[in-house]
PDB file of N, CA and C in Angstrom:
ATOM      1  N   UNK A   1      26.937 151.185 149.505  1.00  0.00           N
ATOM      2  CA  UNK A   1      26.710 150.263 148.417  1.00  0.00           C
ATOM      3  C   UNK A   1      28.057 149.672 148.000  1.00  0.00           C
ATOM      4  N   UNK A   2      28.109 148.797 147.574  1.00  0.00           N
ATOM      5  CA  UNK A   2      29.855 147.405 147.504  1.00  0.00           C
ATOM      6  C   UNK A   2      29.279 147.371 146.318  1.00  0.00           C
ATOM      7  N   UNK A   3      30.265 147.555 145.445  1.00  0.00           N
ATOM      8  CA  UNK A   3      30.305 147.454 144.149  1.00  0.00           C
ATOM      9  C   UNK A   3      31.686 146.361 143.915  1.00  0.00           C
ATOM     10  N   UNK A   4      31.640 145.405 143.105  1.00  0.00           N
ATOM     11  CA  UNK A   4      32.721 144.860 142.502  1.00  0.00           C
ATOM     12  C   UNK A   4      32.782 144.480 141.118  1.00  0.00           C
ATOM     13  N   UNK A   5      34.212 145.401 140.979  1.00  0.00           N
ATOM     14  CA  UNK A   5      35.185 145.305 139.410  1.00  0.00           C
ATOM     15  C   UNK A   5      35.753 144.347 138.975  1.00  0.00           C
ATOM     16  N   UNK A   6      35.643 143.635 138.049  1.00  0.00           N
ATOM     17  CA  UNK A   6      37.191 143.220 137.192  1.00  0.00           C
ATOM     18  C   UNK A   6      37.190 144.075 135.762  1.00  0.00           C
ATOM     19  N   UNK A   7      38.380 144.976 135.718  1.00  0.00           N
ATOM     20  CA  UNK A   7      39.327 145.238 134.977  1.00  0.00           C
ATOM     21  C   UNK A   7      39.592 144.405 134.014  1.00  0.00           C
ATOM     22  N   UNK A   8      39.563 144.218 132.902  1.00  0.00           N
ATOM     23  CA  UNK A   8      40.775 143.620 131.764  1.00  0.00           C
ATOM     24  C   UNK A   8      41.934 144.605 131.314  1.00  0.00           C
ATOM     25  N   UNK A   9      43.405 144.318 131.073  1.00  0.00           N
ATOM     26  CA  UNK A   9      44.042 145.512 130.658  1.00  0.00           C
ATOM     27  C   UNK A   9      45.032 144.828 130.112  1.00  0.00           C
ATOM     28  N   UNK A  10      45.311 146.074 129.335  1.00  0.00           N
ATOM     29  CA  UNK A  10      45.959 145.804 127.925  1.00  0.00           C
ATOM     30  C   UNK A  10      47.246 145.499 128.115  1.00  0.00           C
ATOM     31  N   UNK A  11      47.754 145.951 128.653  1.00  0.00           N
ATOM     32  CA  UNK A  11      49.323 146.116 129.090  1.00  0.00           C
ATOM     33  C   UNK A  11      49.980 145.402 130.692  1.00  0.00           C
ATOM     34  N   UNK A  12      50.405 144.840 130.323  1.00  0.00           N
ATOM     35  CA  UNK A  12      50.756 144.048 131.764  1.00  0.00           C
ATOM     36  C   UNK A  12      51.853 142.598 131.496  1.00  0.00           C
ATOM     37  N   UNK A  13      53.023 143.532 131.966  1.00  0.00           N
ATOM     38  CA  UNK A  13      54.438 142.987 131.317  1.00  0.00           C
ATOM     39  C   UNK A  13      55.296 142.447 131.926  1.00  0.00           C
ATOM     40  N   UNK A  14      55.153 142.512 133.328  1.00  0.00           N
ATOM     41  CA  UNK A  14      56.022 141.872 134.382  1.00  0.00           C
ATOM     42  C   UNK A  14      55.405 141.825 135.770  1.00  0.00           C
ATOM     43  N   UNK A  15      56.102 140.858 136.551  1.00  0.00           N
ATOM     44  CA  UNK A  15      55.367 141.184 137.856  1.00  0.00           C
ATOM     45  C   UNK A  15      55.783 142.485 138.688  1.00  0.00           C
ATOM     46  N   UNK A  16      56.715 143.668 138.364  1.00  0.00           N
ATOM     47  CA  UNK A  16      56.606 144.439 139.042  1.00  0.00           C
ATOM     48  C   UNK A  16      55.256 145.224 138.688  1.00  0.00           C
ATOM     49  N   UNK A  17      54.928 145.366 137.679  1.00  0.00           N
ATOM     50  CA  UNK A  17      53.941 146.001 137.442  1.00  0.00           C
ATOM     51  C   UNK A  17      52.525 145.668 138.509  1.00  0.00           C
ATOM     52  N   UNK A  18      52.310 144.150 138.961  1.00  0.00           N
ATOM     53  CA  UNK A  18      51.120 144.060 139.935  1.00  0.00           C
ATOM     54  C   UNK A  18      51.438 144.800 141.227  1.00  0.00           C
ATOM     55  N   UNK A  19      52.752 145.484 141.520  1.00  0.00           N
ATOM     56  CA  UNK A  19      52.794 145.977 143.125  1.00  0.00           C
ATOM     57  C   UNK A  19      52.482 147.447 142.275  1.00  0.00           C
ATOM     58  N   UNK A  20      52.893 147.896 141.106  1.00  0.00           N
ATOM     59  CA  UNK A  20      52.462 150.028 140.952  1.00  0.00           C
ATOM     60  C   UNK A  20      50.925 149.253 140.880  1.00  0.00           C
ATOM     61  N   UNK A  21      50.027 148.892 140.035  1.00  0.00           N
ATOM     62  CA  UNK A  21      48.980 148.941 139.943  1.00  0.00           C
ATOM     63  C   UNK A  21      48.204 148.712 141.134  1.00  0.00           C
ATOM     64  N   UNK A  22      48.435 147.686 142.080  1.00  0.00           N
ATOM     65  CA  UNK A  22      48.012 147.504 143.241  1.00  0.00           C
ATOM     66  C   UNK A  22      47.795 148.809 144.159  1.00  0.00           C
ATOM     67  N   UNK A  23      49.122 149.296 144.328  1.00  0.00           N
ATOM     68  CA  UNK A  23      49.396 150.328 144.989  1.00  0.00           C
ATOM     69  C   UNK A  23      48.185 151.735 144.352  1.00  0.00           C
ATOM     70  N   UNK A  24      48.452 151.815 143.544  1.00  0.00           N
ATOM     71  CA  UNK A  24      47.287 152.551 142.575  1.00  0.00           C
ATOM     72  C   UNK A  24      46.253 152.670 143.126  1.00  0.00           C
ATOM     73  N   UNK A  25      45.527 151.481 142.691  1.00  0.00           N
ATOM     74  CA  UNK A  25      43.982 151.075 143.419  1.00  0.00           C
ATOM     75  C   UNK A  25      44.026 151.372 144.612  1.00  0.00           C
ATOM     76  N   UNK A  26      45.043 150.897 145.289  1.00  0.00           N
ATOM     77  CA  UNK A  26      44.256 150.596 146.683  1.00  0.00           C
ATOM     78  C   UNK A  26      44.819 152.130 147.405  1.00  0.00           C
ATOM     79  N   UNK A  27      44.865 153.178 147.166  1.00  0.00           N
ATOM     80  CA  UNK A  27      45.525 154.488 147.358  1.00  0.00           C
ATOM     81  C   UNK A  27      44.213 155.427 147.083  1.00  0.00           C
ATOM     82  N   UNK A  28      43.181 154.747 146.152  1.00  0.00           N
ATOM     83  CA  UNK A  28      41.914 155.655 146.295  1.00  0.00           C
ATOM     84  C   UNK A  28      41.110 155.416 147.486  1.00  0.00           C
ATOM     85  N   UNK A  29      40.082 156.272 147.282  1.00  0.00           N
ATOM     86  CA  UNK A  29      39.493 156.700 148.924  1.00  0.00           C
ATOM     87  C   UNK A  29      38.069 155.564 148.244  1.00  0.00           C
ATOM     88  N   UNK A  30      37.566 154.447 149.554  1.00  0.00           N
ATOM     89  CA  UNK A  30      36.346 153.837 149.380  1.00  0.00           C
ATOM     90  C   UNK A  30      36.479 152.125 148.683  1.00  0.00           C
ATOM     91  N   UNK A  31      38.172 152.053 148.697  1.00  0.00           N
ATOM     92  CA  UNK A  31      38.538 150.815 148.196  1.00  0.00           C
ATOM     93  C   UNK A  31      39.180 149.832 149.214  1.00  0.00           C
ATOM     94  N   UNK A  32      37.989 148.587 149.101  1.00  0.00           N
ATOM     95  CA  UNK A  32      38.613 147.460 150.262  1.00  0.00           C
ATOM     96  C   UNK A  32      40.029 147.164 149.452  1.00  0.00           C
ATOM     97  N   UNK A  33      40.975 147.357 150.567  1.00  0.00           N
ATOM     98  CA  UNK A  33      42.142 147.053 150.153  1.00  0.00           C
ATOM     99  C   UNK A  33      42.516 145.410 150.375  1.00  0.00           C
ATOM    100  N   UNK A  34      42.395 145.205 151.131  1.00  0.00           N
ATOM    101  CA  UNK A  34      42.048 143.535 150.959  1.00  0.00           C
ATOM    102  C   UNK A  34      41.613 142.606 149.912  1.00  0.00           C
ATOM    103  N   UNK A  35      40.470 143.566 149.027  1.00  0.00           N
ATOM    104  CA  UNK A  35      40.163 142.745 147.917  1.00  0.00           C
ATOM    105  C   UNK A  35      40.839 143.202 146.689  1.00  0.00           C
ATOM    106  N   UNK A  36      41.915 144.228 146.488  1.00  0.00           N
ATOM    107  CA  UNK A  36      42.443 144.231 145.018  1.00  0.00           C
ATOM    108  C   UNK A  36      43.497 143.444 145.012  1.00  0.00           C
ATOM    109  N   UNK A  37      43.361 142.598 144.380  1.00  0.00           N
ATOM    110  CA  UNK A  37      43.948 141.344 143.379  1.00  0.00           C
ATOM    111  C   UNK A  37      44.412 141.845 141.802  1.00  0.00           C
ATOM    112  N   UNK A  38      45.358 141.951 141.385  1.00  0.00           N
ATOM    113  CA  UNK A  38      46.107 141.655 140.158  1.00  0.00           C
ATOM    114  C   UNK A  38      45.777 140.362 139.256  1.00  0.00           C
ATOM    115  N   UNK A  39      45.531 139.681 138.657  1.00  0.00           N
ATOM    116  CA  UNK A  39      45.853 138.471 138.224  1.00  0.00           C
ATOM    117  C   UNK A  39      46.691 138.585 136.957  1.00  0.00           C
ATOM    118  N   UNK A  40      48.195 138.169 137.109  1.00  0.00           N
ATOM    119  CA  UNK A  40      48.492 138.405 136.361  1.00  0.00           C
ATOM    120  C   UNK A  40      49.136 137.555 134.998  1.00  0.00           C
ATOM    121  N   UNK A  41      48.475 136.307 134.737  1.00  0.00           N
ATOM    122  CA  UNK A  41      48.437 135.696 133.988  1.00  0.00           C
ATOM    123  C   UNK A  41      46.964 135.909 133.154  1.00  0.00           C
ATOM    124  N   UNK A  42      45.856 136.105 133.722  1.00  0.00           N
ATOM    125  CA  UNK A  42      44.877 136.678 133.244  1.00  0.00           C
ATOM    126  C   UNK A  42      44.790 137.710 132.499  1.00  0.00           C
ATOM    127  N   UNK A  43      45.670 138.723 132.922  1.00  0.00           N
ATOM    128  CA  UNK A  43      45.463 140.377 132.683  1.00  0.00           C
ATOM    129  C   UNK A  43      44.486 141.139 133.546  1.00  0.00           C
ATOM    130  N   UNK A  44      44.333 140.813 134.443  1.00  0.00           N
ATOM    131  CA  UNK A  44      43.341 141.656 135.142  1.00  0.00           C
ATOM    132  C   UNK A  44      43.355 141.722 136.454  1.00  0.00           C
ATOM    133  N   UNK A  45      42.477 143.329 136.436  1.00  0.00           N
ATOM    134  CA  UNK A  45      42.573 143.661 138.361  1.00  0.00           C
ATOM    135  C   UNK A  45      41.173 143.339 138.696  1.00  0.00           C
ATOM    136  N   UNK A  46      40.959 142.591 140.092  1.00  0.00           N
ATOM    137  CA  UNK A  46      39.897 142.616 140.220  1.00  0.00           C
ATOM    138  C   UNK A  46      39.818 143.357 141.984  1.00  0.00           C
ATOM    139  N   UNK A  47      38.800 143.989 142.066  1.00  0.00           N
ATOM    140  CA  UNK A  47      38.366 144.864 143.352  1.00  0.00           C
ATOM    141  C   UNK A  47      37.459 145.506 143.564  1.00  0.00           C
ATOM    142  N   UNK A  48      36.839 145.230 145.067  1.00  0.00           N
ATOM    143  CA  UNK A  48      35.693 145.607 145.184  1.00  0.00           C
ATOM    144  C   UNK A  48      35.503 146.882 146.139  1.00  0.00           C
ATOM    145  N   UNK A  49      34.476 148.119 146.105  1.00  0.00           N
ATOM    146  CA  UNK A  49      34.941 148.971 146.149  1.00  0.00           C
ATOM    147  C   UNK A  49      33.302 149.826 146.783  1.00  0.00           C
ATOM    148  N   UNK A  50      33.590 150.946 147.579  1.00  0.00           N
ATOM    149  CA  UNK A  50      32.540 151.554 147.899  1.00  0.00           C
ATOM    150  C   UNK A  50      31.668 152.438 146.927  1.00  0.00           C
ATOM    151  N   UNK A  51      30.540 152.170 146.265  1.00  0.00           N
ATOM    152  CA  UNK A  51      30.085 152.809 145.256  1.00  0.00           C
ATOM    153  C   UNK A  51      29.612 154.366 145.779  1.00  0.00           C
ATOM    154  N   UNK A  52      29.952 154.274 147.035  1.00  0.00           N
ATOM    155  CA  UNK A  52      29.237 156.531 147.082  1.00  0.00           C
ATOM    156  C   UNK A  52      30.868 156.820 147.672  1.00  0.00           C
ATOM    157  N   UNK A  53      31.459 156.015 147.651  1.00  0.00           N
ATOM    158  CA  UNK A  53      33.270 157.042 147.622  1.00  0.00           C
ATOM    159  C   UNK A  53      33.792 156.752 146.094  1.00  0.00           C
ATOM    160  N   UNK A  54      33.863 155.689 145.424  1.00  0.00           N
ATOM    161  CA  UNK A  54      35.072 155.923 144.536  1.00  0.00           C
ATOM    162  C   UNK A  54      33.626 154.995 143.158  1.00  0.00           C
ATOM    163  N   UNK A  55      34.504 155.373 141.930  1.00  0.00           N
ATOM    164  CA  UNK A  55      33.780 154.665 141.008  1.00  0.00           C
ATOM    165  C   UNK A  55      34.590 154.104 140.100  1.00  0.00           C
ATOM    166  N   UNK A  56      34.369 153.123 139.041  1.00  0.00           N
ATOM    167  CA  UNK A  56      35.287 152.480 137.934  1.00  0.00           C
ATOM    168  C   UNK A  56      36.098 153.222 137.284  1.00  0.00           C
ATOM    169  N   UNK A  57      35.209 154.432 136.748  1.00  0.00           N
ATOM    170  CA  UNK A  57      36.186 155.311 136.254  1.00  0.00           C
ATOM    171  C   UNK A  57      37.355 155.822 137.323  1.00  0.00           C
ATOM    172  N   UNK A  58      37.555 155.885 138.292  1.00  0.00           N
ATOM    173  CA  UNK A  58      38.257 156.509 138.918  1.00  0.00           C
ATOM    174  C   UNK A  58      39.455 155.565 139.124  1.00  0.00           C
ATOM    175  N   UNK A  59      38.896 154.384 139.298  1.00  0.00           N
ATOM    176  CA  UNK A  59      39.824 152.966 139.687  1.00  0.00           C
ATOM    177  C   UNK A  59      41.048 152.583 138.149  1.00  0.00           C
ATOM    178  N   UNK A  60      39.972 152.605 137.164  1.00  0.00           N
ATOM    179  CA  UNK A  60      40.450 153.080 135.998  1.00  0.00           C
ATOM    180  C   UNK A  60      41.619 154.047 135.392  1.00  0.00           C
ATOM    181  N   UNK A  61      41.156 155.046 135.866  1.00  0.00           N
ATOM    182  CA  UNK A  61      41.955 155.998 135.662  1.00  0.00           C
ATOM    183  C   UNK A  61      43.254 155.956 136.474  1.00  0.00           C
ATOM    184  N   UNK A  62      43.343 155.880 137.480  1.00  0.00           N
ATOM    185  CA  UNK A  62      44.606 155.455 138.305  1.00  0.00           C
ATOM    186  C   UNK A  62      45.391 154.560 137.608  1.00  0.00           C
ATOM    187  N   UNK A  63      45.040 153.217 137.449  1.00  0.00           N
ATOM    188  CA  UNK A  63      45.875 152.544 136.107  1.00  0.00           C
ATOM    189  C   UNK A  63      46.296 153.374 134.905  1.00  0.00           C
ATOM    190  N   UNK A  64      45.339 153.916 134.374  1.00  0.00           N
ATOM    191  CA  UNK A  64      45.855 154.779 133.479  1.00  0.00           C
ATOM    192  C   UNK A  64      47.280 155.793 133.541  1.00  0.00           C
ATOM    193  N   UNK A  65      46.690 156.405 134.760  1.00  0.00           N
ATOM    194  CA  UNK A  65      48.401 157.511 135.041  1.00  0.00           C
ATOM    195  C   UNK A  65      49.354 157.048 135.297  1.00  0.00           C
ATOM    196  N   UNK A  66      48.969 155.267 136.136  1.00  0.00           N
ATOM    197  CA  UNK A  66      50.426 154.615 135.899  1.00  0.00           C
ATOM    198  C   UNK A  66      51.212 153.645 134.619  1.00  0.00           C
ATOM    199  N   UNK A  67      50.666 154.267 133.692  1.00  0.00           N
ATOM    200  CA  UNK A  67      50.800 153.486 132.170  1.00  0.00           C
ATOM    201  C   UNK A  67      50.638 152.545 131.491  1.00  0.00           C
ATOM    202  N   UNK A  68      49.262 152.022 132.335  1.00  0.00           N
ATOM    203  CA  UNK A  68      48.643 150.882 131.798  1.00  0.00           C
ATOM    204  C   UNK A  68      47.357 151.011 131.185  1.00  0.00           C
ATOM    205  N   UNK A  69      47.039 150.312 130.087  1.00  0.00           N
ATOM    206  CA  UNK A  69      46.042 150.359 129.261  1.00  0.00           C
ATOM    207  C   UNK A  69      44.893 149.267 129.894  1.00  0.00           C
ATOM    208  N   UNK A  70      43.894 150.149 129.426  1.00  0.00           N
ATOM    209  CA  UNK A  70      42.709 149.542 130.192  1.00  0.00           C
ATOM    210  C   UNK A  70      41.754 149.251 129.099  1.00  0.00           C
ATOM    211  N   UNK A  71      41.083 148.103 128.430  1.00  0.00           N
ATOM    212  CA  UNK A  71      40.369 147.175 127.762  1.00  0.00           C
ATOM    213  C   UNK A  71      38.810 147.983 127.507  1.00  0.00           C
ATOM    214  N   UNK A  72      38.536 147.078 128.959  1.00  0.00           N
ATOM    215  CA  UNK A  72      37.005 147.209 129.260  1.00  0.00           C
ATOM    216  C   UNK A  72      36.750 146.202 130.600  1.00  0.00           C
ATOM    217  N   UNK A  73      35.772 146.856 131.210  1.00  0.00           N
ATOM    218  CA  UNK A  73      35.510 146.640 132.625  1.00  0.00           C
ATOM    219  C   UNK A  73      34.362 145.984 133.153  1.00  0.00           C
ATOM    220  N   UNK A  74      34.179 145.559 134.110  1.00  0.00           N
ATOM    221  CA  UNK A  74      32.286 144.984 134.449  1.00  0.00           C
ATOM    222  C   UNK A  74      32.531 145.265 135.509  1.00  0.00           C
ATOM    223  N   UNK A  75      30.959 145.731 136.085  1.00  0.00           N
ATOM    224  CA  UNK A  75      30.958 146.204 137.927  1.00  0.00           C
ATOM    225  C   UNK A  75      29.670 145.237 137.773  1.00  0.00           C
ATOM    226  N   UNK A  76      29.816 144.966 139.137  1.00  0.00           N
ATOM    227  CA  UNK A  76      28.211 143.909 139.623  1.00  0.00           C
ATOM    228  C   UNK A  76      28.769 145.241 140.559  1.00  0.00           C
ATOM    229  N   UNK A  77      26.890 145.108 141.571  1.00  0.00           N
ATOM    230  CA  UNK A  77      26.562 145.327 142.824  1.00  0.00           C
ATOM    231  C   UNK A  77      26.459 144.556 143.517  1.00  0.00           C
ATOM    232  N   UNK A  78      27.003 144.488 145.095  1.00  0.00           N
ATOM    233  CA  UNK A  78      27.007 143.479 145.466  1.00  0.00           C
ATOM    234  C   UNK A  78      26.242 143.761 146.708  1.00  0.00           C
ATOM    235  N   UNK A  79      25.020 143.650 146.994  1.00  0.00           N
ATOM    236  CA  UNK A  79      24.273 143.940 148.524  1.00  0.00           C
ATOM    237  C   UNK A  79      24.665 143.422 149.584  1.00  0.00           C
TER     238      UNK A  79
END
């Protein structure tokens, strides 16, 4: 099942910050790495992701341990 995220987040201060967060995401298990995108004039990550390996919270949380604040999120399914 393909699930896809966008992220809003709170904190996002320079462009080094889109290569830790990137790196983040795309370091969990079940995430097309191809599709995580930063936007960082927006504030947000967007990526789409295997829903029976990894979940929002998890994608989430990875931002989190790298010291970024996380808003609120939306997942579509994508068949």
């Amino acid at each position: 099942m393909k699930n896809s995220a966008t992220i809003q987040l709170e904190t996002l201060t320079c462009p080094s910050c889109i290569q830790k967060i990137e790196g983040a995401v795309k370091g969990l298990d079940g995430i097309d790495k191809e599709s995580v995108k930063v936007l960082f004039n927006a504030g947000k990550v967007k990526v789409d992701f295997d829903g029976k390996k990894s979940s929002v919270d998890q994608i989430e949380n990875a931002i989190i341990k790298m010291g970024y604040g996380v808003e609120k999120s939306t997942v579509k399914i994508v068949s």
